[in-house]
C-alpha atoms as a PDB file:
ATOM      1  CA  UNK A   1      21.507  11.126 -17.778  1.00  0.00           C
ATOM      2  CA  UNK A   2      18.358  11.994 -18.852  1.00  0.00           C
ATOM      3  CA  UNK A   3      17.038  11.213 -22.846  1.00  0.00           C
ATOM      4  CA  UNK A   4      17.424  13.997 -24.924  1.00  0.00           C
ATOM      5  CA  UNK A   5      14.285  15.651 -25.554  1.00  0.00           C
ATOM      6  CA  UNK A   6      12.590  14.245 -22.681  1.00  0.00           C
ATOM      7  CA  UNK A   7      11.773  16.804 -19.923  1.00  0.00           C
ATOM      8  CA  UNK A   8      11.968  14.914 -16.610  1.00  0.00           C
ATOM      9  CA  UNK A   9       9.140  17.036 -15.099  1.00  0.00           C
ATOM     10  CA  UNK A  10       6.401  14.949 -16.968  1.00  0.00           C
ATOM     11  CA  UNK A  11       7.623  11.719 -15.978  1.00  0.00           C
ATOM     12  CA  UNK A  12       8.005  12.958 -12.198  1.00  0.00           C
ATOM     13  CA  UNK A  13       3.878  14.131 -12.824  1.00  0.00           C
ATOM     14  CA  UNK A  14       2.709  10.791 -14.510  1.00  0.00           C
ATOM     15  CA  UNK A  15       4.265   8.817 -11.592  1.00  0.00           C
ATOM     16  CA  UNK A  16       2.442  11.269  -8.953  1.00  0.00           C
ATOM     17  CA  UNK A  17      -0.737  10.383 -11.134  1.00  0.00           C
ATOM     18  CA  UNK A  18      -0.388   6.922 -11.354  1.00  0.00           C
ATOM     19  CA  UNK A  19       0.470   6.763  -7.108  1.00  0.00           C
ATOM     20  CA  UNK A  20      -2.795   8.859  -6.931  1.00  0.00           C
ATOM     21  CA  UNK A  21      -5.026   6.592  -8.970  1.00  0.00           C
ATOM     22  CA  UNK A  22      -6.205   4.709  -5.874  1.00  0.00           C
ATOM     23  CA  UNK A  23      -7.118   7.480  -4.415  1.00  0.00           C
ATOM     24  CA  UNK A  24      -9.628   8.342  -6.870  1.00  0.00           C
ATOM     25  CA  UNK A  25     -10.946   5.247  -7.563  1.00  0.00           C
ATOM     26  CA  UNK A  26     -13.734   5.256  -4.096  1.00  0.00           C
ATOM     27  CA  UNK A  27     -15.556   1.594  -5.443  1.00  0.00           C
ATOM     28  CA  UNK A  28     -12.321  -0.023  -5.287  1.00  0.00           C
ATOM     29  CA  UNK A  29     -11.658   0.953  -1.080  1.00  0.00           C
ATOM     30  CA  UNK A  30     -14.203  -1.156   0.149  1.00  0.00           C
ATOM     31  CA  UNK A  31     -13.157  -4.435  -1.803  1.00  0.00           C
ATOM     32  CA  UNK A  32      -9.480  -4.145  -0.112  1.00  0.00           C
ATOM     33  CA  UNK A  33     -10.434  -3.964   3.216  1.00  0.00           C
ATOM     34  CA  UNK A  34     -10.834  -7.203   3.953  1.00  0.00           C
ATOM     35  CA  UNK A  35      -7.850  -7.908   3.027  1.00  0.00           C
ATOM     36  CA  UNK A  36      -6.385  -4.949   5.218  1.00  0.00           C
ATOM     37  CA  UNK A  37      -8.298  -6.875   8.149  1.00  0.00           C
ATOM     38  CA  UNK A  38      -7.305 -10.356   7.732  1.00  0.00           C
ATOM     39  CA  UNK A  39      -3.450 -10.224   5.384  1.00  0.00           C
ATOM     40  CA  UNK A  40      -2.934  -7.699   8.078  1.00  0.00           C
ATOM     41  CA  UNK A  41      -3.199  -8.879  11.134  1.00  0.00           C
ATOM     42  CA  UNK A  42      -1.834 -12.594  10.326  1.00  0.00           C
ATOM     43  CA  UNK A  43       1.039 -10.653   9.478  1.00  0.00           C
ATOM     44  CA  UNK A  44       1.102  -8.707  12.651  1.00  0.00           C
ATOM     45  CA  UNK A  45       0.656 -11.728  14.562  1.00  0.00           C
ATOM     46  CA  UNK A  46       3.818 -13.645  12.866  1.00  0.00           C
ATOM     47  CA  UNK A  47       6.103 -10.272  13.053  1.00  0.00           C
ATOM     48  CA  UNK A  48       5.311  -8.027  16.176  1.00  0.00           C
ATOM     49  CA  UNK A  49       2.763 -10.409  18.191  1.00  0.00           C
ATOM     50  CA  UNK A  50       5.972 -11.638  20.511  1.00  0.00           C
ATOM     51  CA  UNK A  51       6.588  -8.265  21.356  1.00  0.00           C
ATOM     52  CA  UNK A  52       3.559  -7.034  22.319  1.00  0.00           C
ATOM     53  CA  UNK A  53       3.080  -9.736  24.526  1.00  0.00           C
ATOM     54  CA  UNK A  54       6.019  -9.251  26.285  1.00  0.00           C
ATOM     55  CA  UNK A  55       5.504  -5.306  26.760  1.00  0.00           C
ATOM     56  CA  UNK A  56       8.268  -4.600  24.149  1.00  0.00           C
ATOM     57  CA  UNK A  57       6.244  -2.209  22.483  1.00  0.00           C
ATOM     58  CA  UNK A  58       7.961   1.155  21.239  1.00  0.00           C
ATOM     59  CA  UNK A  59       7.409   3.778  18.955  1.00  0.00           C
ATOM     60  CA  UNK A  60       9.254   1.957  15.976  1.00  0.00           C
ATOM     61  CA  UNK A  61       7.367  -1.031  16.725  1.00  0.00           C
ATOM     62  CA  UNK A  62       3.800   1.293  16.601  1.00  0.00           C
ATOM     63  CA  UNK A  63       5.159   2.495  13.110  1.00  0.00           C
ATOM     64  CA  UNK A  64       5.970  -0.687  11.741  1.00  0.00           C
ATOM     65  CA  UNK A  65       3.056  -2.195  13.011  1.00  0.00           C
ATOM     66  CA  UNK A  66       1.230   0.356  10.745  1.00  0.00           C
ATOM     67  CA  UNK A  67       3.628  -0.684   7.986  1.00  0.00           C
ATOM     68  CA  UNK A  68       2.425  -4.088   8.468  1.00  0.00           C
ATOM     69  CA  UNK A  69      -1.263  -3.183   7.963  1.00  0.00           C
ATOM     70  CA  UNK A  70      -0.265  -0.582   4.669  1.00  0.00           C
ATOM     71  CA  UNK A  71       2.014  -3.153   2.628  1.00  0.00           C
ATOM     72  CA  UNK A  72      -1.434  -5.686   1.932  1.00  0.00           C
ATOM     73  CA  UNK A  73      -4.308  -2.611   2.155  1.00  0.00           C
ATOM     74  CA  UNK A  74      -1.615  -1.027  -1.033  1.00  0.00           C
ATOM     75  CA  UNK A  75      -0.857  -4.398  -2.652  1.00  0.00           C
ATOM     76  CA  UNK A  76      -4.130  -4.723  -3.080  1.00  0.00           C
ATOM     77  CA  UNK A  77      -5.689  -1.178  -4.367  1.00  0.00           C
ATOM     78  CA  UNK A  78      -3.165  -1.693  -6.635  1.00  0.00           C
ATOM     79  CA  UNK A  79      -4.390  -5.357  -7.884  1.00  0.00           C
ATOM     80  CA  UNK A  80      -8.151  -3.803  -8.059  1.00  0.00           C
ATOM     81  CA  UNK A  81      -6.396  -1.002  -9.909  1.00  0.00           C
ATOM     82  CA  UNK A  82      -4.505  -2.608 -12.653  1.00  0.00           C
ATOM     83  CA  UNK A  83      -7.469  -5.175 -12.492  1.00  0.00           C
ATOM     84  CA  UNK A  84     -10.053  -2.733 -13.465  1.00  0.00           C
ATOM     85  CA  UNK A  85      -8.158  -0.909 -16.264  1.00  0.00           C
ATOM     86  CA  UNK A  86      -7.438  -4.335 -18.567  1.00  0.00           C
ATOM     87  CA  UNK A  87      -9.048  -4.188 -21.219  1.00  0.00           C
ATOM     88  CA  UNK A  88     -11.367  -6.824 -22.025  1.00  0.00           C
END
């Protein structure tokens, strides 16, 4: 049950803003890549390596693989995010 008073709509847009932020933010991309690189693929290679390797390699595998590389590359746009908006 929503508060009374409250329209629900401008919640719903400040959340879209704030999951947009990154996006708008350009300095901040090139600091997280390394972290997309190297998080990334030592996670790849303690999830999905075995399966590759063995040929085991499907669609849902491709996807999660992707996941894999995402979860750090977001984790930390978001760290540069917050990071950069605390005020000193």
């Amino acid at each position: 049950m929503p508060f009374v008073g409250v329209d629900s709509r401008v919640g719903a847009a400040r959340s879209a803003t704030v999951a947009a932020a990154p996006l708008q933010i350009t300095p901040l991309f090139p600091e997280s890549f390394p972290n997309l690189a190297v998080v990334g693929t030592v996670l790849f290679a303690i999830n999905h390596l075995d399966e590759v390797v063995n040929g085991k390699v499907t669609r849902v595998l491709w996807i999660k693989i992707a996941v894999t590389y995402l979860v750090p590359f977001t984790v930390s746009n978001l760290g540069l995010l917050v990071g950069s908006r605390v005020k000193k």
